[in-house]
N, C-alpha and C. Protein backbone atom coordinates (compact mmCIF):
# COMPACT_ATOMS: atom_id res chain seq x y z
N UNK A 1 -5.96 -18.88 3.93
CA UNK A 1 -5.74 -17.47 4.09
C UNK A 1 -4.24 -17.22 4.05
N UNK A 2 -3.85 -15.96 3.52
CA UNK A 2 -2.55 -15.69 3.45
C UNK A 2 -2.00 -14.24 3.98
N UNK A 3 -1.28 -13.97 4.11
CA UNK A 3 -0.61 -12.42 4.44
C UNK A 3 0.49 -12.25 3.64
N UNK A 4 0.65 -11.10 2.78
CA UNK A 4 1.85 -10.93 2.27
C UNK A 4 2.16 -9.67 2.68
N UNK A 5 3.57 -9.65 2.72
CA UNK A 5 4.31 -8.42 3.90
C UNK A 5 5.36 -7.83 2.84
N UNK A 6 5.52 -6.58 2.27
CA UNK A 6 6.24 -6.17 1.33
C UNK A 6 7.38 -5.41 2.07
N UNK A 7 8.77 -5.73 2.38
CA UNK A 7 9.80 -4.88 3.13
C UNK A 7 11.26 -4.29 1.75
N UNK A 8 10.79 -3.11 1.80
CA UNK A 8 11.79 -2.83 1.16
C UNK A 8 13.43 -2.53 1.70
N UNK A 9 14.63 -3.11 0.41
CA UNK A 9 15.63 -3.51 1.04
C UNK A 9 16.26 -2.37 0.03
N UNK A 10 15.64 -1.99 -0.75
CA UNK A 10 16.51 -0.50 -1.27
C UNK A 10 15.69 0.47 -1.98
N UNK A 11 16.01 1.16 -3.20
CA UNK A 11 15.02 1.93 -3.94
C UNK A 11 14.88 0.74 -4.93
N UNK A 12 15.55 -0.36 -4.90
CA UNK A 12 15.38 -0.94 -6.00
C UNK A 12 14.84 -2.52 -5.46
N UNK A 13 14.92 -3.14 -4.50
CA UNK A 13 14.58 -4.35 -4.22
C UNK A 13 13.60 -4.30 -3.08
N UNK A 14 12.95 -5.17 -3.01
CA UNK A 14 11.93 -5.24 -1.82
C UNK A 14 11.85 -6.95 -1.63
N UNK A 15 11.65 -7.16 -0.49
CA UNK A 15 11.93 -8.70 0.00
C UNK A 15 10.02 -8.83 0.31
N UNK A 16 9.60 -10.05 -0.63
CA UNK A 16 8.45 -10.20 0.17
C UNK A 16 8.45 -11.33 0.82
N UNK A 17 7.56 -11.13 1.99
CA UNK A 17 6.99 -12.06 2.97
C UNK A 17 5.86 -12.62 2.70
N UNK A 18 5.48 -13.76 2.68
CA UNK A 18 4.61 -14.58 2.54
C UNK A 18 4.09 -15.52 3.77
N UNK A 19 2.94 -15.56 4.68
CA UNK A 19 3.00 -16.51 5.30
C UNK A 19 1.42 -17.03 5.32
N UNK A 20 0.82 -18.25 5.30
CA UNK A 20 -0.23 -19.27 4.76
C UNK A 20 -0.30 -20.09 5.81
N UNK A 21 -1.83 -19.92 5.94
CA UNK A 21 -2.42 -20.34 7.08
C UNK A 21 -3.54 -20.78 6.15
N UNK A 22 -4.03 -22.42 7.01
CA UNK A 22 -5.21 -23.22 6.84
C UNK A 22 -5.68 -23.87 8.27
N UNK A 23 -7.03 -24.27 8.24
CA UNK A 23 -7.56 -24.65 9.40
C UNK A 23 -6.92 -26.02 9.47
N UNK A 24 -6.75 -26.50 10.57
CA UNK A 24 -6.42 -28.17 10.99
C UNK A 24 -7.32 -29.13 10.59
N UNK A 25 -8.34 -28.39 9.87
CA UNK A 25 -9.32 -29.95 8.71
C UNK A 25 -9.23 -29.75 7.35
N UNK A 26 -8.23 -28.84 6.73
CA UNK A 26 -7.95 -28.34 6.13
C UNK A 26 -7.05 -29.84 4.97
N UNK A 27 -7.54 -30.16 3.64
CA UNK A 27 -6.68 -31.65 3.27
C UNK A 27 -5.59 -30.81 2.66
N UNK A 28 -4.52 -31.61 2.83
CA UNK A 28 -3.41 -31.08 2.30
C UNK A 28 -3.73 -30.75 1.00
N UNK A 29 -4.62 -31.83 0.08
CA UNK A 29 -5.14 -31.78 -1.52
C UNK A 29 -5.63 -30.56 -1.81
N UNK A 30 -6.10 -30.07 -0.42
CA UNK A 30 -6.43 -28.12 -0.72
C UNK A 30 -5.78 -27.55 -0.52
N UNK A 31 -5.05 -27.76 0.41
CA UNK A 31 -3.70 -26.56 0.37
C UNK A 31 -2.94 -26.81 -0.49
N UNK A 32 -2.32 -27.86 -1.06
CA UNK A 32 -1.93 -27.88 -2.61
C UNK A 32 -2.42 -27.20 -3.37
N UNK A 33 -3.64 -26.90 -3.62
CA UNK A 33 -4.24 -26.42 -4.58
C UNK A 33 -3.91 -24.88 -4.10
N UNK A 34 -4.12 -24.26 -3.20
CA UNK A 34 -4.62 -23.35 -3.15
C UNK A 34 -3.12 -22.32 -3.40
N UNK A 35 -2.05 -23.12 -2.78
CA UNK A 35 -0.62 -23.08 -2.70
C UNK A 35 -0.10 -22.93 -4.47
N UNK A 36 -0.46 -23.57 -5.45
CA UNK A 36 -0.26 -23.97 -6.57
C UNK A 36 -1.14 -22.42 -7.03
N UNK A 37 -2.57 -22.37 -6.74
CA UNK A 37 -2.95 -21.05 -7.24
C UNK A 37 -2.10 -19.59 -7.19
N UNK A 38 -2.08 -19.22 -5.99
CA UNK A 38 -1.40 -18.04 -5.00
C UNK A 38 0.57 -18.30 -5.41
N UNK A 39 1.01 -19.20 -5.57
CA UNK A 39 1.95 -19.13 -6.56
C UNK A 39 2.45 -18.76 -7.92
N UNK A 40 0.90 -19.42 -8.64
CA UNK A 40 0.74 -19.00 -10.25
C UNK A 40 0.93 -17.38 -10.47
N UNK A 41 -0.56 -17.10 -9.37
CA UNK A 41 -1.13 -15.53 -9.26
C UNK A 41 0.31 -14.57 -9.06
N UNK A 42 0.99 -15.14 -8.12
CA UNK A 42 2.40 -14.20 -7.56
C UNK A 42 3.32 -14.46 -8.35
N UNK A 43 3.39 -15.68 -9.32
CA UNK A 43 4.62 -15.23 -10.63
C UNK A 43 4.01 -13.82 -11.27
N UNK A 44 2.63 -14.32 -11.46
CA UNK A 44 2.38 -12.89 -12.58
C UNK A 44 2.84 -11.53 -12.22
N UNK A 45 2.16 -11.71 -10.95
CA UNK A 45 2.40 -10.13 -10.57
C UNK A 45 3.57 -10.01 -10.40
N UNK A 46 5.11 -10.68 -10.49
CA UNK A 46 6.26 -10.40 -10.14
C UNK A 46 6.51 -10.22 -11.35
N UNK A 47 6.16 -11.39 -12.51
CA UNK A 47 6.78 -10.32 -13.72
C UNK A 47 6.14 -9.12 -14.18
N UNK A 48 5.13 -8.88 -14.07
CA UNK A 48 4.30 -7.75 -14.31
C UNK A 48 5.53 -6.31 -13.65
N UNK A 49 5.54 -6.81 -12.56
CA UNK A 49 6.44 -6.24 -11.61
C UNK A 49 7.73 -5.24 -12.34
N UNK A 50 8.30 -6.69 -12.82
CA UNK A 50 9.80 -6.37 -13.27
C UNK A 50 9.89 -5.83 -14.23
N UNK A 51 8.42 -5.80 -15.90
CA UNK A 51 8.47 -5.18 -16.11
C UNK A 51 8.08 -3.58 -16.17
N UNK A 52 7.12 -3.35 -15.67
CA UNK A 52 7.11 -2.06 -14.99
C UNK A 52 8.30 -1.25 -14.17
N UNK A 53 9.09 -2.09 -13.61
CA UNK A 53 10.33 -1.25 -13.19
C UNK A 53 11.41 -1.09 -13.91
N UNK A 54 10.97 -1.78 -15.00
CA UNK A 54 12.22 -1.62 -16.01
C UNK A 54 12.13 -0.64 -17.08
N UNK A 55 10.44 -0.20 -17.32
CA UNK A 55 9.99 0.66 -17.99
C UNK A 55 10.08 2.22 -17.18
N UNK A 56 9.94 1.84 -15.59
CA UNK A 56 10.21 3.51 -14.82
C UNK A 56 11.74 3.38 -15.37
N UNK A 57 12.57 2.56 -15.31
CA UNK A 57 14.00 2.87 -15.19
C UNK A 57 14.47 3.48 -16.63
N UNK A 58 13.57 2.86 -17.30
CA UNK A 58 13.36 3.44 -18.54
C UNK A 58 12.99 5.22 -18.75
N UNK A 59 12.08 5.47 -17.90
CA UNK A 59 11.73 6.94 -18.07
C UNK A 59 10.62 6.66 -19.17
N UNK A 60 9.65 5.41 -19.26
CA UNK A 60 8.72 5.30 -20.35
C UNK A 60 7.63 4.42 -19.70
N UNK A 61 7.63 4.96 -18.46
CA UNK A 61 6.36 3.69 -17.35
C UNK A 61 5.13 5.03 -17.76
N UNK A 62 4.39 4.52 -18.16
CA UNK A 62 3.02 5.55 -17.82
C UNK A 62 1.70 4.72 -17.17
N UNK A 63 1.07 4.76 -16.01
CA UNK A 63 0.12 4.29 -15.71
C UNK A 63 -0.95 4.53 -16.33
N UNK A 64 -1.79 3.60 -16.10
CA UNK A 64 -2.75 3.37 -17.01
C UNK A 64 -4.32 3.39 -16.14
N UNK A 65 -5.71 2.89 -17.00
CA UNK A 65 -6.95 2.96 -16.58
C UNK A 65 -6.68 1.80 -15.65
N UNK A 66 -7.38 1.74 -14.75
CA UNK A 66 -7.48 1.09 -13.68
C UNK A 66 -9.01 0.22 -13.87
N UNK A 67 -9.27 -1.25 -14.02
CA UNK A 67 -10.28 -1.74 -14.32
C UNK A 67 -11.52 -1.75 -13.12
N UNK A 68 -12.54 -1.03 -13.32
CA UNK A 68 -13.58 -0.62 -12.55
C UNK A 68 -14.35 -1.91 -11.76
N UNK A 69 -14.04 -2.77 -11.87
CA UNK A 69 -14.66 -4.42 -11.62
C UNK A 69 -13.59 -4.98 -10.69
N UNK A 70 -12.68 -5.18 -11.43
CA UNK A 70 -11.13 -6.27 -10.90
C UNK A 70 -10.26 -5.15 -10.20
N UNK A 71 -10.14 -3.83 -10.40
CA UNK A 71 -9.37 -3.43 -9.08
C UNK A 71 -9.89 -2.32 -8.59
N UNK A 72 -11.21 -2.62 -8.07
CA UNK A 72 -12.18 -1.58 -7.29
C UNK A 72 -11.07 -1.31 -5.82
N UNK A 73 -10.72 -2.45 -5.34
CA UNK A 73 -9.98 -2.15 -4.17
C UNK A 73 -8.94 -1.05 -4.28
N UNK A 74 -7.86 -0.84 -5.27
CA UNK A 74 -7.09 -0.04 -5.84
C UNK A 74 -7.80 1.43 -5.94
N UNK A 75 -8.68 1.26 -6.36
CA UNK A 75 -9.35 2.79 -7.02
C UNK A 75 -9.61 3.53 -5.46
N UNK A 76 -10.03 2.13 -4.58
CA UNK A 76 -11.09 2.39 -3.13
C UNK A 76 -9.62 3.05 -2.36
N UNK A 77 -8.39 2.51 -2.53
CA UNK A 77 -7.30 3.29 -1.43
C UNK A 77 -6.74 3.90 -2.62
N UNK A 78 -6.32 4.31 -3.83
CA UNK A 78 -6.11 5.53 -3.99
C UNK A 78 -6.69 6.90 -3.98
N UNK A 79 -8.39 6.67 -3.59
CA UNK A 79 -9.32 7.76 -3.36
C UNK A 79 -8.97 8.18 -2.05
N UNK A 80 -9.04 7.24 -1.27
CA UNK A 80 -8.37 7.56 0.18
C UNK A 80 -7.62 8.21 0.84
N UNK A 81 -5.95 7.74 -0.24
CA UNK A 81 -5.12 8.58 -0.28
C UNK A 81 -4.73 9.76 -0.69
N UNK A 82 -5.75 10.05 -1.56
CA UNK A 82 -5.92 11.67 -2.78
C UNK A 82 -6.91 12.20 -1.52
N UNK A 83 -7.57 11.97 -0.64
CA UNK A 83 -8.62 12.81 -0.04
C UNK A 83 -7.39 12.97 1.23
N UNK A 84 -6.85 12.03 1.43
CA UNK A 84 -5.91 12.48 3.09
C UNK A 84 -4.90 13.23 2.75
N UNK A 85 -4.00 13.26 1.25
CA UNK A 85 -3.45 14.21 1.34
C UNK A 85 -3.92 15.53 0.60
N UNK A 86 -4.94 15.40 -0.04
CA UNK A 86 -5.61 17.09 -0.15
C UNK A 86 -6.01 17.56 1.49
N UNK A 87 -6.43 17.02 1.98
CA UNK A 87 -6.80 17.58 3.99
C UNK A 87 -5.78 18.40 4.38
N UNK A 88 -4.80 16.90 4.28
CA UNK A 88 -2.85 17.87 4.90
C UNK A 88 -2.60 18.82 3.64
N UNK A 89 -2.78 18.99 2.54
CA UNK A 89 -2.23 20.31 2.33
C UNK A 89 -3.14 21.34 2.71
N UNK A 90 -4.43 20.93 2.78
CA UNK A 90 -5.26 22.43 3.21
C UNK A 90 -4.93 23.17 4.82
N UNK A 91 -4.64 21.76 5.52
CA UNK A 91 -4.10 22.30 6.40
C UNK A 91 -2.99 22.94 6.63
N UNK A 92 -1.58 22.43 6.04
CA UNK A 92 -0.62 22.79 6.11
C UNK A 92 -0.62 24.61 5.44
N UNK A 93 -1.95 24.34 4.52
CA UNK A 93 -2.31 26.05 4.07
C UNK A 93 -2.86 26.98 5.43
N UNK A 94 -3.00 26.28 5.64
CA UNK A 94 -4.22 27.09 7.10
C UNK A 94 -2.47 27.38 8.01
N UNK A 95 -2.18 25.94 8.16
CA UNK A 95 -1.27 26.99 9.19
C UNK A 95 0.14 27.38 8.69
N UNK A 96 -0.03 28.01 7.37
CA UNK A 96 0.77 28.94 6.68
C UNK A 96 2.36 27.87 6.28
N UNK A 97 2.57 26.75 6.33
CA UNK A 97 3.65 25.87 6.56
C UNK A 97 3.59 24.70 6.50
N UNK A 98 4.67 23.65 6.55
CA UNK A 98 4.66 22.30 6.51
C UNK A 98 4.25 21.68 7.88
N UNK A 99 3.80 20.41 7.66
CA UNK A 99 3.17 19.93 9.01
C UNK A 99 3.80 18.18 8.48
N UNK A 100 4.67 18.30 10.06
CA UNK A 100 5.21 17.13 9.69
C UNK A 100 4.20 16.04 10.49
N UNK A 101 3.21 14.88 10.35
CA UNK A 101 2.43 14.56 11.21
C UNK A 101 4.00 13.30 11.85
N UNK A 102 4.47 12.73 10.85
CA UNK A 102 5.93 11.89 12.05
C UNK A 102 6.51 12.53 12.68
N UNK A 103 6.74 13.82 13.21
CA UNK A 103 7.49 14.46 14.38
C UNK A 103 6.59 15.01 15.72
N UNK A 104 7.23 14.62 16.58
CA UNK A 104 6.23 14.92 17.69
C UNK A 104 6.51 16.22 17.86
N UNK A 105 4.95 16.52 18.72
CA UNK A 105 4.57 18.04 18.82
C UNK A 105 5.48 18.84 18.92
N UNK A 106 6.43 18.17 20.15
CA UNK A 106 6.99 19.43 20.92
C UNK A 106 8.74 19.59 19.87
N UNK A 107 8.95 18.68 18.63
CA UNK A 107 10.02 18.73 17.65
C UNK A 107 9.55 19.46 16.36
N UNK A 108 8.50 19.49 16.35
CA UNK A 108 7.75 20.09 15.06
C UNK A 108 7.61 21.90 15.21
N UNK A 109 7.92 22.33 14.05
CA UNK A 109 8.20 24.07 13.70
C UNK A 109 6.79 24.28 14.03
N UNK A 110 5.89 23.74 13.06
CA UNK A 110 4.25 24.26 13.40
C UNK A 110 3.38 23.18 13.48
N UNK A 111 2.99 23.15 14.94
CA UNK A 111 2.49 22.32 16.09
C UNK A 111 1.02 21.54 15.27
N UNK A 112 1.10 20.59 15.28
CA UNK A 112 0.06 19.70 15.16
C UNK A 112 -0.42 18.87 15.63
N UNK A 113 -2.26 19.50 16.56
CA UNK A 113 -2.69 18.87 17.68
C UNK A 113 -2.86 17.36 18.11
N UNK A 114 -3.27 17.03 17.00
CA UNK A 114 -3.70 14.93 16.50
C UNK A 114 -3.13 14.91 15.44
N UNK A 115 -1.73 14.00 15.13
CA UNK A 115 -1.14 13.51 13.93
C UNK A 115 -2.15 12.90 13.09
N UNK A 116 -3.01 11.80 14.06
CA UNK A 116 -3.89 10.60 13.44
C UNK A 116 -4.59 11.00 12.90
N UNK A 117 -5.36 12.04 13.67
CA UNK A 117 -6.92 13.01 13.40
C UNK A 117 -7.13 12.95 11.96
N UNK A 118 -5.71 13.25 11.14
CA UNK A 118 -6.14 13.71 9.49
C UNK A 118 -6.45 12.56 8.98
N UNK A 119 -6.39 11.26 9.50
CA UNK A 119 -7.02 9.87 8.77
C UNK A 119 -8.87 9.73 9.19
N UNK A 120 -8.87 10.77 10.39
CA UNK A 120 -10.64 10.51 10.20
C UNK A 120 -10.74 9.33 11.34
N UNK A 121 -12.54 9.42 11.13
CA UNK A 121 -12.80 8.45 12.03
C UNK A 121 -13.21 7.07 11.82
N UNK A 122 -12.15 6.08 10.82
CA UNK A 122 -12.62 5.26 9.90
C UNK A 122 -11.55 3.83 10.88
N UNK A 123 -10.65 4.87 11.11
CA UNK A 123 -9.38 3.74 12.22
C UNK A 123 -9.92 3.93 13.36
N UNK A 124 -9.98 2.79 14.40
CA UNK A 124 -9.96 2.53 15.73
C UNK A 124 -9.12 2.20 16.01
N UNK A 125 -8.35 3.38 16.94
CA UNK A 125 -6.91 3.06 17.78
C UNK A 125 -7.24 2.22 19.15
């Protein structure tokens, strides 16, 4: 199992974190392997990466179809994110203004009761 932690260090660089975990019966001959895979996989996506940012820097990046099989996960949180922020603008319509949900109540122009609330009841705080 792995975790990768993406921290950005400007508009232009981001430092990733990587950290890899195996059970203690775990043969090293598999974590080699698996180490050797998740390496291969993360060159790609870094050049994939570089060029895509070289094409925004370009002013000639256009996104593309998103494959319905291999990145269902992708499709599954950008639906997510298109439904949470259509909510906040309907709200921010309702109460005639911007709604900042990072400023607390009592700093915010027009008061918003549960910041969290607009994510639904899908998170357990």
């Amino acid at each position: 199992m792995s975790t990768q932690r993406a921290v950005p260090l400007s508009a232009t660089k981001t430092r990733m974190i990587v950290e890899v975990f195996g059970r203690k019966d775990t043969s090293t001959e598999v974590m080699d392997e698996f180490l050797e895979y998740m390496n291969k996989t993360d060159r790609e996506d870094y050049d994939m990466c570089l060029a895509a940012q070289a094409n925004l820097n370009r002013g000639i990046y256009q996104g593309g179809t998103l494959h319905p099989v291999r990145e269902v996960g992708v499709i599954y949180y950008q639906s997510q994110i298109q439904a949470l922020v259509g909510k906040h603008q309907e709200r921010e319509k309702a109460a005639g203004g911007k709604i900042n949900p990072a400023l607390p109540v009592s700093s915010s122009s027009t008061p918003c009761s549960e910041p969290c609330s607009v994510t639904g009841s899908q998170l357990d705080w």
